[in-house]
C-alpha atoms as a PDB file:
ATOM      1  CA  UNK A   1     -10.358  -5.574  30.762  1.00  0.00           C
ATOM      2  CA  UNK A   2      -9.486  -3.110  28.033  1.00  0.00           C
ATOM      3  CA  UNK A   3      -8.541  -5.861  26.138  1.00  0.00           C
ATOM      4  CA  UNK A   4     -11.216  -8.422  26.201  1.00  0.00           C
ATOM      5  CA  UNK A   5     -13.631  -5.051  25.631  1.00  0.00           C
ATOM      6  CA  UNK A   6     -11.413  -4.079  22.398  1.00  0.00           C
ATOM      7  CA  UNK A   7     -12.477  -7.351  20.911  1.00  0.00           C
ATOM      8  CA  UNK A   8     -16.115  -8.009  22.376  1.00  0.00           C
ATOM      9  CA  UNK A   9     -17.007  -4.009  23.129  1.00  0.00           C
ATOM     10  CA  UNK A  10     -18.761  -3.113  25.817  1.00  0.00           C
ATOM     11  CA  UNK A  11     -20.516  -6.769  26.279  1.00  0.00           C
ATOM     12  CA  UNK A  12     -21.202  -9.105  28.910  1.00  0.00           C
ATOM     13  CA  UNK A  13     -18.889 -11.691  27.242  1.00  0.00           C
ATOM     14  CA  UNK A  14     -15.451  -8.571  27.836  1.00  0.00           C
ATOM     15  CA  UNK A  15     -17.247  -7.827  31.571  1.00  0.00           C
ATOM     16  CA  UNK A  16     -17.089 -11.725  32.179  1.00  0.00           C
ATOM     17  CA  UNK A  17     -13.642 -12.241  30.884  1.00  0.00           C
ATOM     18  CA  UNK A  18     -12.199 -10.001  32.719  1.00  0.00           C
ATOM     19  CA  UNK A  19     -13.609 -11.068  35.963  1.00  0.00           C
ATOM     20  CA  UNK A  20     -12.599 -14.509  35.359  1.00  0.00           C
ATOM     21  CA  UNK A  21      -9.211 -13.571  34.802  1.00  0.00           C
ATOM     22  CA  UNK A  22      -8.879 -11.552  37.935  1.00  0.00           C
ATOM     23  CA  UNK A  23     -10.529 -13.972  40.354  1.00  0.00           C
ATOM     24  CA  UNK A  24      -8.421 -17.141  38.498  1.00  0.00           C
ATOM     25  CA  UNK A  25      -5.898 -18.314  41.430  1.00  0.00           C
ATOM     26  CA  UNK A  26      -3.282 -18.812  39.252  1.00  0.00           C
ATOM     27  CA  UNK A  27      -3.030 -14.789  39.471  1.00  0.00           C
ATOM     28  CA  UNK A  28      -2.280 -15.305  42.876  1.00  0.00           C
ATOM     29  CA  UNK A  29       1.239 -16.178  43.413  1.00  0.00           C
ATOM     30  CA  UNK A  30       2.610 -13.624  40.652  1.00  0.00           C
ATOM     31  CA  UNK A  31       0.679 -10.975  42.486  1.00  0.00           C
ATOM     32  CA  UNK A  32       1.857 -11.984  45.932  1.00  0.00           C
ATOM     33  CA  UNK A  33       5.108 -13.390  45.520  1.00  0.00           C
ATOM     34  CA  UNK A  34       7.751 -10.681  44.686  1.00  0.00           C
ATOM     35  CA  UNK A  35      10.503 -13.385  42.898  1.00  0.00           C
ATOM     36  CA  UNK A  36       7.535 -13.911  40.174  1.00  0.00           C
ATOM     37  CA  UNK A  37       6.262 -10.150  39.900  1.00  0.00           C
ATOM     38  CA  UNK A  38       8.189 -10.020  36.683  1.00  0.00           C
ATOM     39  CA  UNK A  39       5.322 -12.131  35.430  1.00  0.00           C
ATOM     40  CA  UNK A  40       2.673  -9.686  35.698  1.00  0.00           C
ATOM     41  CA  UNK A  41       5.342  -7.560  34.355  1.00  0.00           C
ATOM     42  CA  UNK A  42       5.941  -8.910  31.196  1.00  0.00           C
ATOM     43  CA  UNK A  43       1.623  -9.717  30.739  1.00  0.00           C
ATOM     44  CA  UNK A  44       1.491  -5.743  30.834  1.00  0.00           C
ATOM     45  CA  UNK A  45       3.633  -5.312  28.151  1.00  0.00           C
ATOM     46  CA  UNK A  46       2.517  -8.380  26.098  1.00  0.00           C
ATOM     47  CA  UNK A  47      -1.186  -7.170  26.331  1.00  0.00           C
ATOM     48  CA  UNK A  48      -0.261  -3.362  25.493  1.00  0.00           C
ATOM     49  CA  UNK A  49       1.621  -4.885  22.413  1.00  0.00           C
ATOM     50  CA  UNK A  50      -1.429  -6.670  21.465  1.00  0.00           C
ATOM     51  CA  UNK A  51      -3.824  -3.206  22.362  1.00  0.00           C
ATOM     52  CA  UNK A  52      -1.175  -1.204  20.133  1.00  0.00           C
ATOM     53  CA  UNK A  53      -1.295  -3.857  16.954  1.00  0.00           C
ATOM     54  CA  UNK A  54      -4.843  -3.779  17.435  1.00  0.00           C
ATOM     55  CA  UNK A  55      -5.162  -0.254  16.629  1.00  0.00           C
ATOM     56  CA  UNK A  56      -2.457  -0.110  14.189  1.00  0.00           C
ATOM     57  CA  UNK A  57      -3.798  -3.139  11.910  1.00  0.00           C
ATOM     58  CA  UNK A  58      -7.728  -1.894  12.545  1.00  0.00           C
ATOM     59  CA  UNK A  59      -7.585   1.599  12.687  1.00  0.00           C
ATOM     60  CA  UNK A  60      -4.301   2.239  10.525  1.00  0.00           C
ATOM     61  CA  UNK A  61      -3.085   4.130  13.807  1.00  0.00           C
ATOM     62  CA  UNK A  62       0.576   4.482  12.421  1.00  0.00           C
ATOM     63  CA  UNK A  63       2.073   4.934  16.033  1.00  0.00           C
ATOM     64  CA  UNK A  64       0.546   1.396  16.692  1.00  0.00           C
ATOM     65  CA  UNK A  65       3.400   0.123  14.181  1.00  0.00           C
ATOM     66  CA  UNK A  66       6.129   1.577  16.158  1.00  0.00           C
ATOM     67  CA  UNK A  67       4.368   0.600  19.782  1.00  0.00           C
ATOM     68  CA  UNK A  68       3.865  -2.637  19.338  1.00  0.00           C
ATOM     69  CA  UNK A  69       7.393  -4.064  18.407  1.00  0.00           C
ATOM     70  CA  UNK A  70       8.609  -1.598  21.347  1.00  0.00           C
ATOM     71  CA  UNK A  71       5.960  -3.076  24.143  1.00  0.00           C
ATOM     72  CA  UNK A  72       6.923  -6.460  22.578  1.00  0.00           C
ATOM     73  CA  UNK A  73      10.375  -5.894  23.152  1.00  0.00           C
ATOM     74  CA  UNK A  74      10.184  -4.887  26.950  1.00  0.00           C
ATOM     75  CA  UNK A  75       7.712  -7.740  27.449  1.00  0.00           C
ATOM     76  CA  UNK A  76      10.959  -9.712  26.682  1.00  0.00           C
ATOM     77  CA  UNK A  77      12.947  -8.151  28.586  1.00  0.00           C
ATOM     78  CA  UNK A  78      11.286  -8.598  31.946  1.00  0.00           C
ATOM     79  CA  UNK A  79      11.059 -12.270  31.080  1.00  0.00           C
ATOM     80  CA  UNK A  80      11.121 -14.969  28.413  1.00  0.00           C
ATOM     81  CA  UNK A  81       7.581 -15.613  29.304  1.00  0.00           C
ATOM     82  CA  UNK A  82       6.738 -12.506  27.201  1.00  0.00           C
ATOM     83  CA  UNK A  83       7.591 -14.769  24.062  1.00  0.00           C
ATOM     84  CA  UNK A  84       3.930 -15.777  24.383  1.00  0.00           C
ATOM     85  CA  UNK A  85       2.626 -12.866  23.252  1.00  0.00           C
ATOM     86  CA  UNK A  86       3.644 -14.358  19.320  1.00  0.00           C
ATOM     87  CA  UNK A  87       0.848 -16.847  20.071  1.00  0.00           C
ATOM     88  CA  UNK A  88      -1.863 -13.967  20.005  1.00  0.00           C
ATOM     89  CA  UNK A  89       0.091 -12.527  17.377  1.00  0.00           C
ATOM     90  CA  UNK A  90      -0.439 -15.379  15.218  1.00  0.00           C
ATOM     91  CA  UNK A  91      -3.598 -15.523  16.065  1.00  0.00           C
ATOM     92  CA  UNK A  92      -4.821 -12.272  15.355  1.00  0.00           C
ATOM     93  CA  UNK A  93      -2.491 -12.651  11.768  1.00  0.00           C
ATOM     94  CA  UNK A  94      -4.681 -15.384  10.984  1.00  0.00           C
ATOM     95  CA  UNK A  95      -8.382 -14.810  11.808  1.00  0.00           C
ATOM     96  CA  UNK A  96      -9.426 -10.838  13.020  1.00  0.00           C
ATOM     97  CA  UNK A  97      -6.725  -8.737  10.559  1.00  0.00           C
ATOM     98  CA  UNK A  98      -8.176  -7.950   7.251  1.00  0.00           C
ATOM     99  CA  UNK A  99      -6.252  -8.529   4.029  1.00  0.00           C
ATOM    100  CA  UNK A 100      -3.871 -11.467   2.261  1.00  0.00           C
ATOM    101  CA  UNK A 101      -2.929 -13.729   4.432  1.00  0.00           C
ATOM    102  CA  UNK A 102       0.868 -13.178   3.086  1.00  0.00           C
ATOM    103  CA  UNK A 103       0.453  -9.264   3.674  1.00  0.00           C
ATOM    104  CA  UNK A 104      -0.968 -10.375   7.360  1.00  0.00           C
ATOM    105  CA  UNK A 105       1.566 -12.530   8.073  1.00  0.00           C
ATOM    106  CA  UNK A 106       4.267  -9.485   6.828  1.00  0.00           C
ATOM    107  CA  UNK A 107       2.769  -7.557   9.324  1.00  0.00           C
ATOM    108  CA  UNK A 108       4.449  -9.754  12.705  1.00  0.00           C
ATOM    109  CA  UNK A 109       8.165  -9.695  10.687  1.00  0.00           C
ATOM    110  CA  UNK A 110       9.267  -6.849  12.975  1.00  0.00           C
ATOM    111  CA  UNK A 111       8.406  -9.339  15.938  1.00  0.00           C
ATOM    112  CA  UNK A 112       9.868 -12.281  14.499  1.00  0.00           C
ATOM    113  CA  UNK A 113      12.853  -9.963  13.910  1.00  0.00           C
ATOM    114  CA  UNK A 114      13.014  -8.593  17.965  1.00  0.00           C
ATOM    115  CA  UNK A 115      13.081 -12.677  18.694  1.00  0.00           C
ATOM    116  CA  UNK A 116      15.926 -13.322  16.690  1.00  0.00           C
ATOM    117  CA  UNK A 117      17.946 -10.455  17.820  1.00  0.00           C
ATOM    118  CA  UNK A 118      16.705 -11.086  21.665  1.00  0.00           C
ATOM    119  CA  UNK A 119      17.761 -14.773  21.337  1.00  0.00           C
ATOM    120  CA  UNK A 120      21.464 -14.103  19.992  1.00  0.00           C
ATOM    121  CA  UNK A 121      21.701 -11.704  22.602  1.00  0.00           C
ATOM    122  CA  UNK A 122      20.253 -13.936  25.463  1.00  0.00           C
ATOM    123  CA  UNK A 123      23.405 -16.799  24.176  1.00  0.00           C
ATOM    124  CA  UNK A 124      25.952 -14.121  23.909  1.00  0.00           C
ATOM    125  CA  UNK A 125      25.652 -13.353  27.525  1.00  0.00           C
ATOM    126  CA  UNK A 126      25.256 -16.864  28.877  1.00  0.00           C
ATOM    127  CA  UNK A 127      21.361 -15.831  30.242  1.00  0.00           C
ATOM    128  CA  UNK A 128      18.920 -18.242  31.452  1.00  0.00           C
ATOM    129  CA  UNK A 129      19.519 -21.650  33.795  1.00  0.00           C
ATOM    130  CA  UNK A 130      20.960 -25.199  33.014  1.00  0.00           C
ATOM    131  CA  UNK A 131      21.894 -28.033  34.646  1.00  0.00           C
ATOM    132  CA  UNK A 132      19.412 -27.914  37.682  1.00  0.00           C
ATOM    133  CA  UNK A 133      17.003 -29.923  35.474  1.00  0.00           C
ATOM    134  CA  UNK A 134      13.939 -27.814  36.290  1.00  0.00           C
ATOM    135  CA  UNK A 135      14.533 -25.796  32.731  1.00  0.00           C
ATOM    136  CA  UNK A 136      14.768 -27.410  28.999  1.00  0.00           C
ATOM    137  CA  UNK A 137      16.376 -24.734  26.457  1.00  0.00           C
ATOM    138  CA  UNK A 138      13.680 -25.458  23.451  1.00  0.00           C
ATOM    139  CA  UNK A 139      16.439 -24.016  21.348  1.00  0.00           C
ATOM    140  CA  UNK A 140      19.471 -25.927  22.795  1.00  0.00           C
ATOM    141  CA  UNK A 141      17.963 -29.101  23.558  1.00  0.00           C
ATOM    142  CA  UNK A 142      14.804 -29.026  20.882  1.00  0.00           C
ATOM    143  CA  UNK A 143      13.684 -33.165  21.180  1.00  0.00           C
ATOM    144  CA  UNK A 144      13.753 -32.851  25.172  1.00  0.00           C
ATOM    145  CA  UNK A 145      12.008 -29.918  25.098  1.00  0.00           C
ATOM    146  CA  UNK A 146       9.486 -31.767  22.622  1.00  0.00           C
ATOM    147  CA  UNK A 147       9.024 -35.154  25.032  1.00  0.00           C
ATOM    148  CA  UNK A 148       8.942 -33.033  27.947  1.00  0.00           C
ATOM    149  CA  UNK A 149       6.224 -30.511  26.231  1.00  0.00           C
ATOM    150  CA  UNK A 150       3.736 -33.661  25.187  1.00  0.00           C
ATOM    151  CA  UNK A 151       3.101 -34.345  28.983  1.00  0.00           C
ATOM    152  CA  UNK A 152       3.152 -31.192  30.619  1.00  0.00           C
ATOM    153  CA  UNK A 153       0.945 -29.540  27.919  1.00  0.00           C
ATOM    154  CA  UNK A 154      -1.686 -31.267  28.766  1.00  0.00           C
ATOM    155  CA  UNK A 155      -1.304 -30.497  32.424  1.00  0.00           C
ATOM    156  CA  UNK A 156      -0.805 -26.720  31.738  1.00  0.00           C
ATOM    157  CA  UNK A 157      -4.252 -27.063  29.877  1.00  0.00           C
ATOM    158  CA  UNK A 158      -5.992 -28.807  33.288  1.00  0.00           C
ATOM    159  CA  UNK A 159      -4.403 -25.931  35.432  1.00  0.00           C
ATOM    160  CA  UNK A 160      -6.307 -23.654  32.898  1.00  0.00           C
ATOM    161  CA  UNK A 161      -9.681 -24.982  32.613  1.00  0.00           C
ATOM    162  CA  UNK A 162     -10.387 -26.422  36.266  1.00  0.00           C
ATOM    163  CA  UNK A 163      -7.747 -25.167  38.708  1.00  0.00           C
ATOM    164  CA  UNK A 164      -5.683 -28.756  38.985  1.00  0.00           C
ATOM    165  CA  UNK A 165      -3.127 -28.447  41.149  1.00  0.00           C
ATOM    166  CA  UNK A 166      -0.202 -28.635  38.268  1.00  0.00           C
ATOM    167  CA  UNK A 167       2.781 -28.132  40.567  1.00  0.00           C
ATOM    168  CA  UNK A 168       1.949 -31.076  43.030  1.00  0.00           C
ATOM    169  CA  UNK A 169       0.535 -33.374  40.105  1.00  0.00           C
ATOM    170  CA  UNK A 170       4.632 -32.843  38.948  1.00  0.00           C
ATOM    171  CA  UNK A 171       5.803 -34.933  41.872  1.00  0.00           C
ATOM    172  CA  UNK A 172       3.156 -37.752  41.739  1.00  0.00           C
ATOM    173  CA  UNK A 173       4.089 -41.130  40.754  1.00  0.00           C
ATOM    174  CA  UNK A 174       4.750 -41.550  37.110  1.00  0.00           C
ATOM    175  CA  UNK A 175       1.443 -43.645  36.375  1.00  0.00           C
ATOM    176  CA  UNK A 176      -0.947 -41.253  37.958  1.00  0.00           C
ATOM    177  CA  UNK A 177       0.595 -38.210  36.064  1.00  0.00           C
ATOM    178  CA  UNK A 178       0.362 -40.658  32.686  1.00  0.00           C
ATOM    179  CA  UNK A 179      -3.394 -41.057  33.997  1.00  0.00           C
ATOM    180  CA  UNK A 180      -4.104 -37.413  34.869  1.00  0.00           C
ATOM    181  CA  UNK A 181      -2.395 -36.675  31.314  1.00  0.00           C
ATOM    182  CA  UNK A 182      -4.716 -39.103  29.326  1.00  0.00           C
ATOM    183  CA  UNK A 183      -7.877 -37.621  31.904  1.00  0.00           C
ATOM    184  CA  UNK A 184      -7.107 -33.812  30.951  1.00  0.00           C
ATOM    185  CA  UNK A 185      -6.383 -34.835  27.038  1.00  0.00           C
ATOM    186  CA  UNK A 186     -10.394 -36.246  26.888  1.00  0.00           C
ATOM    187  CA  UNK A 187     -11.312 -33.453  28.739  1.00  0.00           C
ATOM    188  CA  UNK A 188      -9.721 -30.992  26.210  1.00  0.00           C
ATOM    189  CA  UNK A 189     -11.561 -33.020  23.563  1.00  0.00           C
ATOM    190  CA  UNK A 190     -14.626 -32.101  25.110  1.00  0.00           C
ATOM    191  CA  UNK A 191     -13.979 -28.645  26.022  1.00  0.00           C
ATOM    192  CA  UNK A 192     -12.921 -28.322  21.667  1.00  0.00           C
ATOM    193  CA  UNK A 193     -16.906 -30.198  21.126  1.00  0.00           C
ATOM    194  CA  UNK A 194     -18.233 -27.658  23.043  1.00  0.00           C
ATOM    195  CA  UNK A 195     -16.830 -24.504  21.540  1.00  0.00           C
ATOM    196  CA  UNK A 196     -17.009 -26.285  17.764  1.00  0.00           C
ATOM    197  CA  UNK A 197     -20.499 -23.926  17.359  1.00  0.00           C
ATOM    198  CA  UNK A 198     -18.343 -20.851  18.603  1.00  0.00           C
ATOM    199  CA  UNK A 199     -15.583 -21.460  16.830  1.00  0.00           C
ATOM    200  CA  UNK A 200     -17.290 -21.566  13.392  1.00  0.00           C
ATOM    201  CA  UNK A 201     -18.666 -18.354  13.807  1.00  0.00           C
ATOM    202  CA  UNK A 202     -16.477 -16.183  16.120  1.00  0.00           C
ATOM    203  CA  UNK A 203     -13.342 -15.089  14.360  1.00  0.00           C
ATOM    204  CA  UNK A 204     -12.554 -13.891  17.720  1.00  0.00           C
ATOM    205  CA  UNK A 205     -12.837 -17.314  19.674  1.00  0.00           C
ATOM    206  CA  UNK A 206     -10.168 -19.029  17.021  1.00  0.00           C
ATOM    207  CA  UNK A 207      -7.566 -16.376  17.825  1.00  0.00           C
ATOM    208  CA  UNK A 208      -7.984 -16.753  21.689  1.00  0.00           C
ATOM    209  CA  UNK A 209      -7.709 -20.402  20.792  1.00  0.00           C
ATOM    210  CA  UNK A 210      -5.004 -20.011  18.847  1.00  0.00           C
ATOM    211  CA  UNK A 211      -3.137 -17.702  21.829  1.00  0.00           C
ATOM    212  CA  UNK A 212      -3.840 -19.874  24.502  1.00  0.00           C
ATOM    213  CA  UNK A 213      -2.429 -23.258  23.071  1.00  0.00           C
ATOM    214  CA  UNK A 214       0.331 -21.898  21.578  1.00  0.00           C
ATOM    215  CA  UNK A 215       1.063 -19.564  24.483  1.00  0.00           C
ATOM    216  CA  UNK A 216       1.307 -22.933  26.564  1.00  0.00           C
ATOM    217  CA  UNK A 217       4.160 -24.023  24.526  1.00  0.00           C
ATOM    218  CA  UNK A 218       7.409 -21.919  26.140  1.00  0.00           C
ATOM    219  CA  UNK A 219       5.784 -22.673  29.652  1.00  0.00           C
ATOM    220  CA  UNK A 220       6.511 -26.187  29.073  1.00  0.00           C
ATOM    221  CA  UNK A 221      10.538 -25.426  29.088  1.00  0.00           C
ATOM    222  CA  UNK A 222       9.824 -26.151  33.373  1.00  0.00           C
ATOM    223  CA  UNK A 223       7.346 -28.346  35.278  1.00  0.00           C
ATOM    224  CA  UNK A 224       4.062 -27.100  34.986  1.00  0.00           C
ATOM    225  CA  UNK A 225       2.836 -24.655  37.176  1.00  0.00           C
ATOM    226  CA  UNK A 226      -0.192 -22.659  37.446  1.00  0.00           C
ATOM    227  CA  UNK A 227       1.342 -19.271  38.478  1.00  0.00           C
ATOM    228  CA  UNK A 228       2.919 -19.501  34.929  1.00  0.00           C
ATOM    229  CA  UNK A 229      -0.769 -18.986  33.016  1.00  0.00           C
ATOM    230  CA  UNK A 230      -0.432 -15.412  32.904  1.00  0.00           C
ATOM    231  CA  UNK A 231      -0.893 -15.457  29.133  1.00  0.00           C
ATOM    232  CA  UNK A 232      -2.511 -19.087  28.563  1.00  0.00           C
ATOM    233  CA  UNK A 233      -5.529 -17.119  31.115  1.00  0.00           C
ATOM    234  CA  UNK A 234      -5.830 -14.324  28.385  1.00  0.00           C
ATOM    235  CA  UNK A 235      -7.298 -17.390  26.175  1.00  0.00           C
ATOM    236  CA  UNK A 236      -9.263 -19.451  28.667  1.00  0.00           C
ATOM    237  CA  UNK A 237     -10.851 -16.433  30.155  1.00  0.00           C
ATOM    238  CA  UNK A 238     -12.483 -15.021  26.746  1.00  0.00           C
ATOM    239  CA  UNK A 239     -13.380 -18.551  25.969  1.00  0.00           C
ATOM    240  CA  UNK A 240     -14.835 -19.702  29.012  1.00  0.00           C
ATOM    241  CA  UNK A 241     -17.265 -16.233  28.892  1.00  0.00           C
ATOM    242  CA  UNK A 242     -18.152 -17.063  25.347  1.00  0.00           C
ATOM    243  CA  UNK A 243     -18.968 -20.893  26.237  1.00  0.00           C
ATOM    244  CA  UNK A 244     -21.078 -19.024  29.480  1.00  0.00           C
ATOM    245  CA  UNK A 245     -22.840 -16.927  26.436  1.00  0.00           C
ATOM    246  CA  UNK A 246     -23.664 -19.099  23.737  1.00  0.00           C
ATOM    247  CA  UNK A 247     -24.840 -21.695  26.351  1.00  0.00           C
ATOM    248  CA  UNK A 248     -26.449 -19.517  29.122  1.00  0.00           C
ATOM    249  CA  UNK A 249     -28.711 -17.215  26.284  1.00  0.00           C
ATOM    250  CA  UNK A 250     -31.413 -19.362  26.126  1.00  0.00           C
ATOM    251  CA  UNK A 251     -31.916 -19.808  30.020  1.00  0.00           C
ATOM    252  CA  UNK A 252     -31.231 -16.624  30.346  1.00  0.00           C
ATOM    253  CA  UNK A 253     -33.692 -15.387  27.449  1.00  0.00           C
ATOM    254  CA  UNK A 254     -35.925 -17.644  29.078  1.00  0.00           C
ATOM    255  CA  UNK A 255     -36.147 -16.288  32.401  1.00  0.00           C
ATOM    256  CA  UNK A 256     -36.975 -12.527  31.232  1.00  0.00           C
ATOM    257  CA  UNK A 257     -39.769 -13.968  29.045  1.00  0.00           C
ATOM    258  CA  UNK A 258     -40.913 -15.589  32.404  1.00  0.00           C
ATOM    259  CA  UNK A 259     -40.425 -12.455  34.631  1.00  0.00           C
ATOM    260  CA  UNK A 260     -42.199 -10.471  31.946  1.00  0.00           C
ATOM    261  CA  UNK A 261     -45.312 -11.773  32.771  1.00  0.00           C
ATOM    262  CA  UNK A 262     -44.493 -10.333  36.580  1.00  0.00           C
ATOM    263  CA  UNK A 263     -46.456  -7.301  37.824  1.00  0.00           C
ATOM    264  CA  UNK A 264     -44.318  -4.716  38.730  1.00  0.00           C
ATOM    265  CA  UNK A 265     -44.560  -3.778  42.680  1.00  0.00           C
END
């Protein structure tokens, strides 16, 4: 909530963000299921790295500098899912900080520093799983982690926007996933049509873009699953309430011009 209010204030676009996140089910496993806790784990660090870069970049709040690099790191630590917090790191590089774009772009070396470091630890000790062929290293094995990401993007994306069940559509027949694939790859063309008037004009909406699809990317190193949207959600959820905005205004606008012709009891 704090977050989607830092960017949108004290709106009905933050208040409906945050509710969609919380009621998404894809919050329910991590929050029930102890062996994935560490997910909601690393999403509290990721977004408190993204609150303290906020404040540094916006309000030159020089602890912010030293905060977010620190959250970023512990988001790592409780698990690699916290790499996703780059993709709204990126995104807030390219379109809300203020500035060159190469002095913007400076601004996420200490992050892209904390990766490098975390990775050569993370081979030095033999970390992470292989050969149960559930889990693609990107950086060990980069093509099968790039055939394998094509399909299960797509499904990640579905999982997102309209609740498919990801982790049974895994085990389908290899046709009907191709045609579920192709389905949710339309659908993503039309969800893009519809926030094309958004986009243009909310620097905001391009980084939660940005975030969400790129955030999608290390989820695809195991079959899709929707408990893993933790940081994808952080996306969907401001964009769905800014799609509920732009579109629902003029009904809504409509319906107080009509109930202000009502006389009051």
């Amino acid at each position: 909530t704090l977050l989607f209010q830092r960017f949108h204030g004290l709106t009905a676009v933050a208040g409906v963000a945050a509710l969609l996140y919380a009621l998404d089910e894809s919050r329910g496993i991590p929050s029930g299921w102890v062996a994935n806790r560490n997910a909601l784990v690393t999403l509290f660090f990721g977004v408190a790295c993204l609150l303290a870069h906020d404040r540094w970049r916006r309000e030159k709040w020089l602890p912010g500098s030293i905060l977010g690099p620190l959250l970023f790191t512990m988001a790592l630590l409780a698990a690699e899912a916290g790499i996703a917090t780059t993709a709204y790191l990126l995104g807030y590089a390219l379109f809300m900080d203020r500035g060159p774009l190469w002095r913007r772009l400076t601004s996420l070396a200490p992050f892209l520093l904390i990766v490098v470091i975390w990775r050569l630890i993370y081979n030095a000790y033999d970390f992470g799983a292989a050969g149960s062929g559930l889990y693609i290293d990107p950086v060990a094995h980069p093509l099968r982690f790039f055939v394998a990401a094509i399909r299960r993007w797509p499904l990640l994306m579905a999982g997102q926007w309209i609740s498919a069940p990801t982790i049974i559509i895994s085990f389908l027949p290899p046709v009907i996933i191709s045609t579920i694939i192709a389905i949710s790859v339309v659908f993503m063309g039309g969800i893009g049509l519809l926030l094309r008037p958004i986009l243009q004009v909310s620097a905001s909406a391009r980084m939660w873009l940005t975030g969400m699809m790129l955030s999608a990317i290390p989820i695809c190193a195991t079959f899709p699953a929707n408990r893993l949207l933790g940081f994808v959600g952080l996306g969907g959820a401001a964009l769905l309430a800014q799609l509920a905005d732009h579109y629902g205004r003029p009904g809504l606008t409509w319906l107080r011009q009509r109930g202000g012709g009502l006389p009051h009891p």
